[in-house]
PDB file of N, CA and C in Angstrom:
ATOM      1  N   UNK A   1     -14.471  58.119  46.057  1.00  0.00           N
ATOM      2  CA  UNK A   1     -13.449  57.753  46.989  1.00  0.00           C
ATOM      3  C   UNK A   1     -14.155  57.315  48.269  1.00  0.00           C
ATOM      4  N   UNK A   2     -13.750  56.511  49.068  1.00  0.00           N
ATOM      5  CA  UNK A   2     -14.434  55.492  49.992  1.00  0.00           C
ATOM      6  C   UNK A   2     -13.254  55.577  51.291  1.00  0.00           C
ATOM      7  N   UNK A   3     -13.487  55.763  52.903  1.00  0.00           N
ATOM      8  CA  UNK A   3     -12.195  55.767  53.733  1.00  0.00           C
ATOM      9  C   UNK A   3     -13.069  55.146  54.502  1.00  0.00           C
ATOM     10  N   UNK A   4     -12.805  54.574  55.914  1.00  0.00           N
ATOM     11  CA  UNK A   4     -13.540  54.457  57.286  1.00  0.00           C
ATOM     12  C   UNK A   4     -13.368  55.954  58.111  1.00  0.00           C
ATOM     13  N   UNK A   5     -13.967  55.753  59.133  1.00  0.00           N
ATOM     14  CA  UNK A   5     -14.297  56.722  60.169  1.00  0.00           C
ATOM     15  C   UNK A   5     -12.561  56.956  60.536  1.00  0.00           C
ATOM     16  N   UNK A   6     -12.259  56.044  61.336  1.00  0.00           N
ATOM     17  CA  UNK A   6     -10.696  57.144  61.434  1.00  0.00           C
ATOM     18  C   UNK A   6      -9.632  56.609  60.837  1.00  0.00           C
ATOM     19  N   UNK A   7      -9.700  56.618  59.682  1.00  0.00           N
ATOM     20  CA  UNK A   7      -8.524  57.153  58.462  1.00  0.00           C
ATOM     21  C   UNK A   7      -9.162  58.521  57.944  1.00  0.00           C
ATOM     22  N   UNK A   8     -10.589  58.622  57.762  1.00  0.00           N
ATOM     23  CA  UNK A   8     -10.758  60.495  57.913  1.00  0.00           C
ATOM     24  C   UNK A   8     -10.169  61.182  58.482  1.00  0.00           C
ATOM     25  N   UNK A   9     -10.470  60.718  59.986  1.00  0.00           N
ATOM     26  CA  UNK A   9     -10.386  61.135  61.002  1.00  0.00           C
ATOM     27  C   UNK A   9      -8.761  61.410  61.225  1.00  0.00           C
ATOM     28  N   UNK A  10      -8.042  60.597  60.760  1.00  0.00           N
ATOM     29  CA  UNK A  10      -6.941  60.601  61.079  1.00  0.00           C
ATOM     30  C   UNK A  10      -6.000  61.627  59.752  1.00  0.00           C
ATOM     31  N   UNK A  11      -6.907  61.544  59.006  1.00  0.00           N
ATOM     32  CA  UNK A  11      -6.239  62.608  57.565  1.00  0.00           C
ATOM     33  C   UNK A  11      -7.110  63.312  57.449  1.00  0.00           C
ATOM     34  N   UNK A  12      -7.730  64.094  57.998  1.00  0.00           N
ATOM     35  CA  UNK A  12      -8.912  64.960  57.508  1.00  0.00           C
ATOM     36  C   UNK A  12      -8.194  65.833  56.428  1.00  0.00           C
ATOM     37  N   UNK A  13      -7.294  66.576  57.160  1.00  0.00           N
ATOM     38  CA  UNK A  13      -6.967  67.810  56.024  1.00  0.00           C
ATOM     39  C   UNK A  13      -6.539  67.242  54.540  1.00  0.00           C
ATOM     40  N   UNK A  14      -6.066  66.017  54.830  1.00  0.00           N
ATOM     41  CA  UNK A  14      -6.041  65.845  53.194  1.00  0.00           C
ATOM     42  C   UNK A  14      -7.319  65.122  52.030  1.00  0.00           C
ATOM     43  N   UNK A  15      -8.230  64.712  53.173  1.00  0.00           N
ATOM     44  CA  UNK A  15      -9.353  64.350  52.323  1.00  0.00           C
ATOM     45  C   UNK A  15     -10.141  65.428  51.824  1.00  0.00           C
ATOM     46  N   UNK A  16     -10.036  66.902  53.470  1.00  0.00           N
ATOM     47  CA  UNK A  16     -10.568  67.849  52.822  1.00  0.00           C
ATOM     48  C   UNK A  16     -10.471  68.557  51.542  1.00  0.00           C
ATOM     49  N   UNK A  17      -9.041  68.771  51.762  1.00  0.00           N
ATOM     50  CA  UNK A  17      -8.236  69.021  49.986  1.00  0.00           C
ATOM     51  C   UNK A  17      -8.772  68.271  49.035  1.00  0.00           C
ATOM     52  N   UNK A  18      -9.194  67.132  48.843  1.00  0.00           N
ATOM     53  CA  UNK A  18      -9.707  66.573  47.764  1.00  0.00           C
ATOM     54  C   UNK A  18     -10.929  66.295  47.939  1.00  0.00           C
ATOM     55  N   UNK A  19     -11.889  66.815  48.997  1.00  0.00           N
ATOM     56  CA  UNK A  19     -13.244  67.019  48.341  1.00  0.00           C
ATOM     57  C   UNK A  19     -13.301  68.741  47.357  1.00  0.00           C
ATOM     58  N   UNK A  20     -12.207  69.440  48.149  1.00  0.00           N
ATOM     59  CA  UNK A  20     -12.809  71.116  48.035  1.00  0.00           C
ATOM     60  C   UNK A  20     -12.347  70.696  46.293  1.00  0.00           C
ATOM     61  N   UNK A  21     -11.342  69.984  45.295  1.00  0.00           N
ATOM     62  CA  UNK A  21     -11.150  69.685  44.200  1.00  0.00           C
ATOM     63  C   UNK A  21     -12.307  69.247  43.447  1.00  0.00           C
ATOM     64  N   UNK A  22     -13.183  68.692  44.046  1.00  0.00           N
ATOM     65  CA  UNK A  22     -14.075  68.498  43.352  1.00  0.00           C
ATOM     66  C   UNK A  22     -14.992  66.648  44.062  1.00  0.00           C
ATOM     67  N   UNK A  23     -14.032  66.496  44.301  1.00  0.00           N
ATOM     68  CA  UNK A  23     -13.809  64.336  44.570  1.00  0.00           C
ATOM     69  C   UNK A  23     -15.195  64.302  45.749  1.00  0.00           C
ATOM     70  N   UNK A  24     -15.467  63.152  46.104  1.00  0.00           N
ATOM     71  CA  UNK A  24     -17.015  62.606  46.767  1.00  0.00           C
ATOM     72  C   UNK A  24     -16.398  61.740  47.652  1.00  0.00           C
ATOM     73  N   UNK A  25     -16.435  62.327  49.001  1.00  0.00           N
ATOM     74  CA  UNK A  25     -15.762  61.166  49.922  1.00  0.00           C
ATOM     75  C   UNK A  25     -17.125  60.411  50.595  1.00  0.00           C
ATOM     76  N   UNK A  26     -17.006  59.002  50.773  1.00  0.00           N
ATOM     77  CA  UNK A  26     -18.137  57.982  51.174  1.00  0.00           C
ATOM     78  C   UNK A  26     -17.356  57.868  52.348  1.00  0.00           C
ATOM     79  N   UNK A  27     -18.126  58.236  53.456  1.00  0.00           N
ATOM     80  CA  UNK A  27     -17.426  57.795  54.814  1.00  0.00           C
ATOM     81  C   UNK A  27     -18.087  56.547  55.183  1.00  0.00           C
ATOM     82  N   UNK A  28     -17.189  55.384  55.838  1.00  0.00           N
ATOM     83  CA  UNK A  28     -17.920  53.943  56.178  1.00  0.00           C
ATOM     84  C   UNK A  28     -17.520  53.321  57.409  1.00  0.00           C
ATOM     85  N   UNK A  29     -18.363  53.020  58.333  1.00  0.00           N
ATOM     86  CA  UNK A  29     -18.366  52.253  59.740  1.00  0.00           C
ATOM     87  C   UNK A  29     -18.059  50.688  59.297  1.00  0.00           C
ATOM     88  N   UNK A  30     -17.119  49.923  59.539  1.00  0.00           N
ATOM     89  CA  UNK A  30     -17.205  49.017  59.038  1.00  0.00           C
ATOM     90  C   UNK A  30     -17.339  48.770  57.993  1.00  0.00           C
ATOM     91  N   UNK A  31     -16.928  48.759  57.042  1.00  0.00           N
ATOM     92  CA  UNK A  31     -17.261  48.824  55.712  1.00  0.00           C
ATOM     93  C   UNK A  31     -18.647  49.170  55.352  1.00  0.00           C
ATOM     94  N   UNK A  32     -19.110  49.819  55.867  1.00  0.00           N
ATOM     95  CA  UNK A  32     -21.047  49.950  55.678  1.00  0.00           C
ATOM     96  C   UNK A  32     -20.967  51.483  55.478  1.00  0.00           C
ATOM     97  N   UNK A  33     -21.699  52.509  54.142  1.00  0.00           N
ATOM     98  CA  UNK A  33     -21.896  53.583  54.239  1.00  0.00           C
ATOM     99  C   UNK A  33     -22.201  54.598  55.320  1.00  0.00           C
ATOM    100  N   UNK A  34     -22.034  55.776  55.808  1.00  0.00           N
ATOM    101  CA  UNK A  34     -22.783  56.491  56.686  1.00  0.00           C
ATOM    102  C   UNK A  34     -22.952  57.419  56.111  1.00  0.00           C
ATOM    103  N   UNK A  35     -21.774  58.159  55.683  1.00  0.00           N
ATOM    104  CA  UNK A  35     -22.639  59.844  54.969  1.00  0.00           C
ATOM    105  C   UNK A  35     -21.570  59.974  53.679  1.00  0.00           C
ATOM    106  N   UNK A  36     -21.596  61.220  53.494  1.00  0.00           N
ATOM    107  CA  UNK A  36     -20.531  61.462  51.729  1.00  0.00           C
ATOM    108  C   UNK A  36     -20.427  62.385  52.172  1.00  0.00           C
ATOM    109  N   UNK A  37     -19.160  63.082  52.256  1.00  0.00           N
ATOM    110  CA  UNK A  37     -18.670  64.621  52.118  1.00  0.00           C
ATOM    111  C   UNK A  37     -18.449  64.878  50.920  1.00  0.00           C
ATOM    112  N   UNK A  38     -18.893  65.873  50.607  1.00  0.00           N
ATOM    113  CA  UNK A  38     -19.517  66.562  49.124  1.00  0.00           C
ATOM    114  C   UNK A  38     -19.215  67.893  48.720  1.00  0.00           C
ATOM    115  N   UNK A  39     -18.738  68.700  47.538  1.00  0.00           N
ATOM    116  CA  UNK A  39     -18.004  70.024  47.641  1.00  0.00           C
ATOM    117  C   UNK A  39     -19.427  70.468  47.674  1.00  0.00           C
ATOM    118  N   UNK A  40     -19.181  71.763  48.067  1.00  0.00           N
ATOM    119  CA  UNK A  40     -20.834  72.902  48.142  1.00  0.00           C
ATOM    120  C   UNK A  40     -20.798  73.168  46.956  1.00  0.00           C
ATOM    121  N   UNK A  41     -22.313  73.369  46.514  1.00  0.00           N
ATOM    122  CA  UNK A  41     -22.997  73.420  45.531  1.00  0.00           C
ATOM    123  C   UNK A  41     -22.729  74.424  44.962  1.00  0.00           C
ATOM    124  N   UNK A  42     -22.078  75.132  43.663  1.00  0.00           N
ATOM    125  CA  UNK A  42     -22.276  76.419  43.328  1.00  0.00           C
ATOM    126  C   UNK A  42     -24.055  76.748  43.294  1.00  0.00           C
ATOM    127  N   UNK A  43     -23.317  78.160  43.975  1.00  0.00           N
ATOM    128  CA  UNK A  43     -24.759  79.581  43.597  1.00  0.00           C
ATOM    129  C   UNK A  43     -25.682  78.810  42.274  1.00  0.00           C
ATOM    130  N   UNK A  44     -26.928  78.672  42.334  1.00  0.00           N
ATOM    131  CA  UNK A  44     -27.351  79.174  40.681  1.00  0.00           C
ATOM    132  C   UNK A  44     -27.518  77.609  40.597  1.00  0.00           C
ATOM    133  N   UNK A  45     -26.405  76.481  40.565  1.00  0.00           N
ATOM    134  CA  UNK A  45     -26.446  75.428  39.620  1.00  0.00           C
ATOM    135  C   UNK A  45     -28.231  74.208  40.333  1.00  0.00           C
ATOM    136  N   UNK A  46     -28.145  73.795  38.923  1.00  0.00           N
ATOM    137  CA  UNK A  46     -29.727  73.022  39.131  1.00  0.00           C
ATOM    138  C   UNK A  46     -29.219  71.798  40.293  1.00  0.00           C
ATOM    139  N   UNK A  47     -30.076  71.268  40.539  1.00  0.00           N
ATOM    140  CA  UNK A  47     -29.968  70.261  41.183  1.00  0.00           C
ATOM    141  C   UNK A  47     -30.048  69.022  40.257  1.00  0.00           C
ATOM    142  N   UNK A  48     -30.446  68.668  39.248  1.00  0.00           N
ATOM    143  CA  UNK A  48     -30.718  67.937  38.403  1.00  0.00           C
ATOM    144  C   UNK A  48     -28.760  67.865  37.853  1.00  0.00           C
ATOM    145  N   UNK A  49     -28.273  69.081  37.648  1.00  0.00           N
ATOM    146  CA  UNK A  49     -26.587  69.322  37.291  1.00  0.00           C
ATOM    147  C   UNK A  49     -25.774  68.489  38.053  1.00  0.00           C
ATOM    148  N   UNK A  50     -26.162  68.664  39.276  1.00  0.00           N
ATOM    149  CA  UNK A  50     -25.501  68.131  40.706  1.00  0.00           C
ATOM    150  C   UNK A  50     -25.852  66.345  40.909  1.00  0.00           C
ATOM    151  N   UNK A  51     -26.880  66.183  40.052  1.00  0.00           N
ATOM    152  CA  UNK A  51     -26.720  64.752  40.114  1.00  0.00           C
ATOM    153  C   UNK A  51     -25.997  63.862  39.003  1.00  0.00           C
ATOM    154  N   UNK A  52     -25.944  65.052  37.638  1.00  0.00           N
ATOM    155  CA  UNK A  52     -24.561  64.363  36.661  1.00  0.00           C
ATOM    156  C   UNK A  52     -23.215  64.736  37.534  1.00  0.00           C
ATOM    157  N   UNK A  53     -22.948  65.448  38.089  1.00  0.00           N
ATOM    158  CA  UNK A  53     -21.761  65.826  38.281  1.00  0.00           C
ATOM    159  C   UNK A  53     -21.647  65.272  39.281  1.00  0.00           C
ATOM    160  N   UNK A  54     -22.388  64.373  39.742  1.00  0.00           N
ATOM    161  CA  UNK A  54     -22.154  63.083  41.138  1.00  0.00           C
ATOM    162  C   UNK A  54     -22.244  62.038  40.491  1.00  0.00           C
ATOM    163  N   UNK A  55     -22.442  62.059  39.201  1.00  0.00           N
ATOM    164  CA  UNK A  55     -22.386  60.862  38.510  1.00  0.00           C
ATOM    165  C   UNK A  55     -23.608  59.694  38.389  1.00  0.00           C
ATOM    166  N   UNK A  56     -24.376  60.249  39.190  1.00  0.00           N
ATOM    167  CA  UNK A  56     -25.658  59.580  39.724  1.00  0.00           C
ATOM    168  C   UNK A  56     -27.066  59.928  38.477  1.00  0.00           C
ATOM    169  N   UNK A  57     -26.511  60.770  37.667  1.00  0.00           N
ATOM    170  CA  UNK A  57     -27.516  60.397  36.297  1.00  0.00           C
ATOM    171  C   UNK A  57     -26.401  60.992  35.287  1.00  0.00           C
ATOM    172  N   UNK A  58     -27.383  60.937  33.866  1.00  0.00           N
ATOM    173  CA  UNK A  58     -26.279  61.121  32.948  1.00  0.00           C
ATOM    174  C   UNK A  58     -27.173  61.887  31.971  1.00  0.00           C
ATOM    175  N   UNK A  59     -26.371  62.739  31.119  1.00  0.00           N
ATOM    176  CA  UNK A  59     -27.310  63.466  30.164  1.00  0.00           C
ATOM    177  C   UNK A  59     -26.462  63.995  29.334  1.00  0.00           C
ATOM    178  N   UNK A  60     -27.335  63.939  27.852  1.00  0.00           N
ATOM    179  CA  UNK A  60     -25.954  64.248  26.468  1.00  0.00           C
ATOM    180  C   UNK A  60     -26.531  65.296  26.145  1.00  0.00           C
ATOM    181  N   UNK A  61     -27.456  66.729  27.089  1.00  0.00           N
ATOM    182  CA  UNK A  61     -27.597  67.747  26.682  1.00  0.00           C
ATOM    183  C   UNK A  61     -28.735  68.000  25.563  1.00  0.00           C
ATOM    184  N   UNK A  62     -29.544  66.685  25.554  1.00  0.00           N
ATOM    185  CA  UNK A  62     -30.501  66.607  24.484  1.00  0.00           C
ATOM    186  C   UNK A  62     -32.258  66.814  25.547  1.00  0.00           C
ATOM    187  N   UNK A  63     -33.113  67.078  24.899  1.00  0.00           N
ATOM    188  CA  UNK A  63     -34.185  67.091  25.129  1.00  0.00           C
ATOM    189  C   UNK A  63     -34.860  65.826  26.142  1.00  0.00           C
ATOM    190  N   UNK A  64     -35.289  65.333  26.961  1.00  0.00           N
ATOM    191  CA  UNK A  64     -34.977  64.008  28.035  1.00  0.00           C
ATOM    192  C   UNK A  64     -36.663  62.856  26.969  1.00  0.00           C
ATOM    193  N   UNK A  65     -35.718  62.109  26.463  1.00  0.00           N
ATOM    194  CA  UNK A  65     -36.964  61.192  25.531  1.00  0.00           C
ATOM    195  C   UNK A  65     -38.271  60.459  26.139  1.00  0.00           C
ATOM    196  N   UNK A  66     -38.059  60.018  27.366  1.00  0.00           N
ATOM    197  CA  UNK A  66     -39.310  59.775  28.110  1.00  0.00           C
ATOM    198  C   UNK A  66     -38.652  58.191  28.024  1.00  0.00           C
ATOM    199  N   UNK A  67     -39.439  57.446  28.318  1.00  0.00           N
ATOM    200  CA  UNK A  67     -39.389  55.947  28.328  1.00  0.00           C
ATOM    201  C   UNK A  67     -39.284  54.435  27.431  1.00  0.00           C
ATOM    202  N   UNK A  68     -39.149  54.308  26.778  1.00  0.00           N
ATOM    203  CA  UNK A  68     -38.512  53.292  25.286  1.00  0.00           C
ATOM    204  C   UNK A  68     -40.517  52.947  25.411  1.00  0.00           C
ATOM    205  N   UNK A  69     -40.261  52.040  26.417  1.00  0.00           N
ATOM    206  CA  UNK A  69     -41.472  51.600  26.968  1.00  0.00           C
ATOM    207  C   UNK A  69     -42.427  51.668  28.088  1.00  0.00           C
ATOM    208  N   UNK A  70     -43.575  52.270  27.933  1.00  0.00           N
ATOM    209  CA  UNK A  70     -44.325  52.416  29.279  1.00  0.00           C
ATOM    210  C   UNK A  70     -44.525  51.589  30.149  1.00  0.00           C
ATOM    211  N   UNK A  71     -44.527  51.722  31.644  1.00  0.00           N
ATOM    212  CA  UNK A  71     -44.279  51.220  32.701  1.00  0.00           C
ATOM    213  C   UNK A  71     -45.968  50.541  33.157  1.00  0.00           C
ATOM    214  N   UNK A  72     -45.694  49.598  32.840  1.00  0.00           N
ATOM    215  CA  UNK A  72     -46.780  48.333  33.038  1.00  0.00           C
ATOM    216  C   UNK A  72     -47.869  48.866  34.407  1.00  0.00           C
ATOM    217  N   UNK A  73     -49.254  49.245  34.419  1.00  0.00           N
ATOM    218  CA  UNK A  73     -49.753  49.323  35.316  1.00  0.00           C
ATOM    219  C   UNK A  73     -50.226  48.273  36.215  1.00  0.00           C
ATOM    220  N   UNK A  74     -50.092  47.753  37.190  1.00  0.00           N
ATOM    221  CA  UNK A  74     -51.178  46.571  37.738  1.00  0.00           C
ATOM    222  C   UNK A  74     -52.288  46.307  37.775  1.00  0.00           C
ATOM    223  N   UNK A  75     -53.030  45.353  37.185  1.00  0.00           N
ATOM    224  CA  UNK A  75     -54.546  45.402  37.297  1.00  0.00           C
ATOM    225  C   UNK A  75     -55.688  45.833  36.007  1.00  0.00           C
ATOM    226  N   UNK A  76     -56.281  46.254  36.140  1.00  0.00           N
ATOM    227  CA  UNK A  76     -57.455  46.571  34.737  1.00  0.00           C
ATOM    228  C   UNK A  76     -57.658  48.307  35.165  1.00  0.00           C
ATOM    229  N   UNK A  77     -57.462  48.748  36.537  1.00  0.00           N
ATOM    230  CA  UNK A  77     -58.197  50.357  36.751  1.00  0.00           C
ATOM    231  C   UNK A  77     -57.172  51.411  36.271  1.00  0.00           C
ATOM    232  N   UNK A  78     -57.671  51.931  35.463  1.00  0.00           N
ATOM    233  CA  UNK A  78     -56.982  52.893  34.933  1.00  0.00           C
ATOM    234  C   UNK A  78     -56.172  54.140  35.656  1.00  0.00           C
ATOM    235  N   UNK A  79     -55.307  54.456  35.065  1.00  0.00           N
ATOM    236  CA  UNK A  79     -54.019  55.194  36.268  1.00  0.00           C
ATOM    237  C   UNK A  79     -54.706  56.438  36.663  1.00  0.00           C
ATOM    238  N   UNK A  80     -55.880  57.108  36.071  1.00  0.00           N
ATOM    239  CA  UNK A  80     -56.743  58.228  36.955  1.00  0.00           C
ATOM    240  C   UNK A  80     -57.533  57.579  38.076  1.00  0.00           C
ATOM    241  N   UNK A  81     -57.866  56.272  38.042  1.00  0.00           N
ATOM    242  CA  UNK A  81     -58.698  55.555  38.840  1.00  0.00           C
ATOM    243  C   UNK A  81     -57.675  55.585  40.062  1.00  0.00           C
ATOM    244  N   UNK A  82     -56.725  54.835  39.948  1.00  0.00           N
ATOM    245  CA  UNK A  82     -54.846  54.870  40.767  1.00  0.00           C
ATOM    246  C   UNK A  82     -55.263  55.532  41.464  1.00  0.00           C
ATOM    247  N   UNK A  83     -55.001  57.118  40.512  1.00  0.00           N
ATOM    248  CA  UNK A  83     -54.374  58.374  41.135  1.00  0.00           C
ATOM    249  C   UNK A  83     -56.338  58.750  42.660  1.00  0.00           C
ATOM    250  N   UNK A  84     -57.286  58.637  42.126  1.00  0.00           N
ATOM    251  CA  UNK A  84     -57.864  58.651  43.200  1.00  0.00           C
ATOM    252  C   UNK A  84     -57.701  57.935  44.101  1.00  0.00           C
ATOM    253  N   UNK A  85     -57.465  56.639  44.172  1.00  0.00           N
ATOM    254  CA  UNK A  85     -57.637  56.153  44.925  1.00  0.00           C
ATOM    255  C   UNK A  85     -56.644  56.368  45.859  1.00  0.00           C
ATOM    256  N   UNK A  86     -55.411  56.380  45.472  1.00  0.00           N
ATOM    257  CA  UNK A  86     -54.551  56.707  46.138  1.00  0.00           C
ATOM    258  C   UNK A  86     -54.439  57.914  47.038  1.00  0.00           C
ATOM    259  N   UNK A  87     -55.573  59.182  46.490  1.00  0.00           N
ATOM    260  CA  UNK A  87     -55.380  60.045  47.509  1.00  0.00           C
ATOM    261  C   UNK A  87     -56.683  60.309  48.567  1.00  0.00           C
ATOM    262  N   UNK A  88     -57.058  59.367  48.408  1.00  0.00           N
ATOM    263  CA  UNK A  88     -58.447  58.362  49.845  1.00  0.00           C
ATOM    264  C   UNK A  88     -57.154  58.512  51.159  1.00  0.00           C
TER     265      UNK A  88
END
């Protein structure tokens, strides 16, 4: 769910009601994002949970398969070579 600054502002209590339900309010300046009001996290739950249940990944409860295909390195130096160099 998506509002501007004051139609929140101007209905808070009822947007509140439908975040505490569960719902993801996108607050927007001009039509441009600023923040998301978001229900609090239950006690306990993963954070990895909290990003299916934001809809922002997805998972059928199976073991996570890794990549169809590996992710192309740049260049000829091998990804331990990378990984030093990178921490120069």
């Amino acid at each position: 769910m998506k509002a501007g600054i004051r139609e929140v502002k101007n209905r808070f209590s009822e947007y509140l009601r439908q975040v505490k339900q569960g719902e993801i309010l996108v607050i927007t300046e001009r039509n441009v994002p600023v923040t998301r009001l978001v229900p609090v996290q239950e006690k306990g739950q993963l954070p990895v949970l909290t990003l299916v249940d934001e809809k922002l990944a997805s998972w059928q409860g199976g073991k996570p398969r890794g990549a169809a295909v590996p992710p192309a390195v740049p260049g000829t130096a091998s990804i331990a070579a990378l990984v030093v160099e990178d921490r120069r």
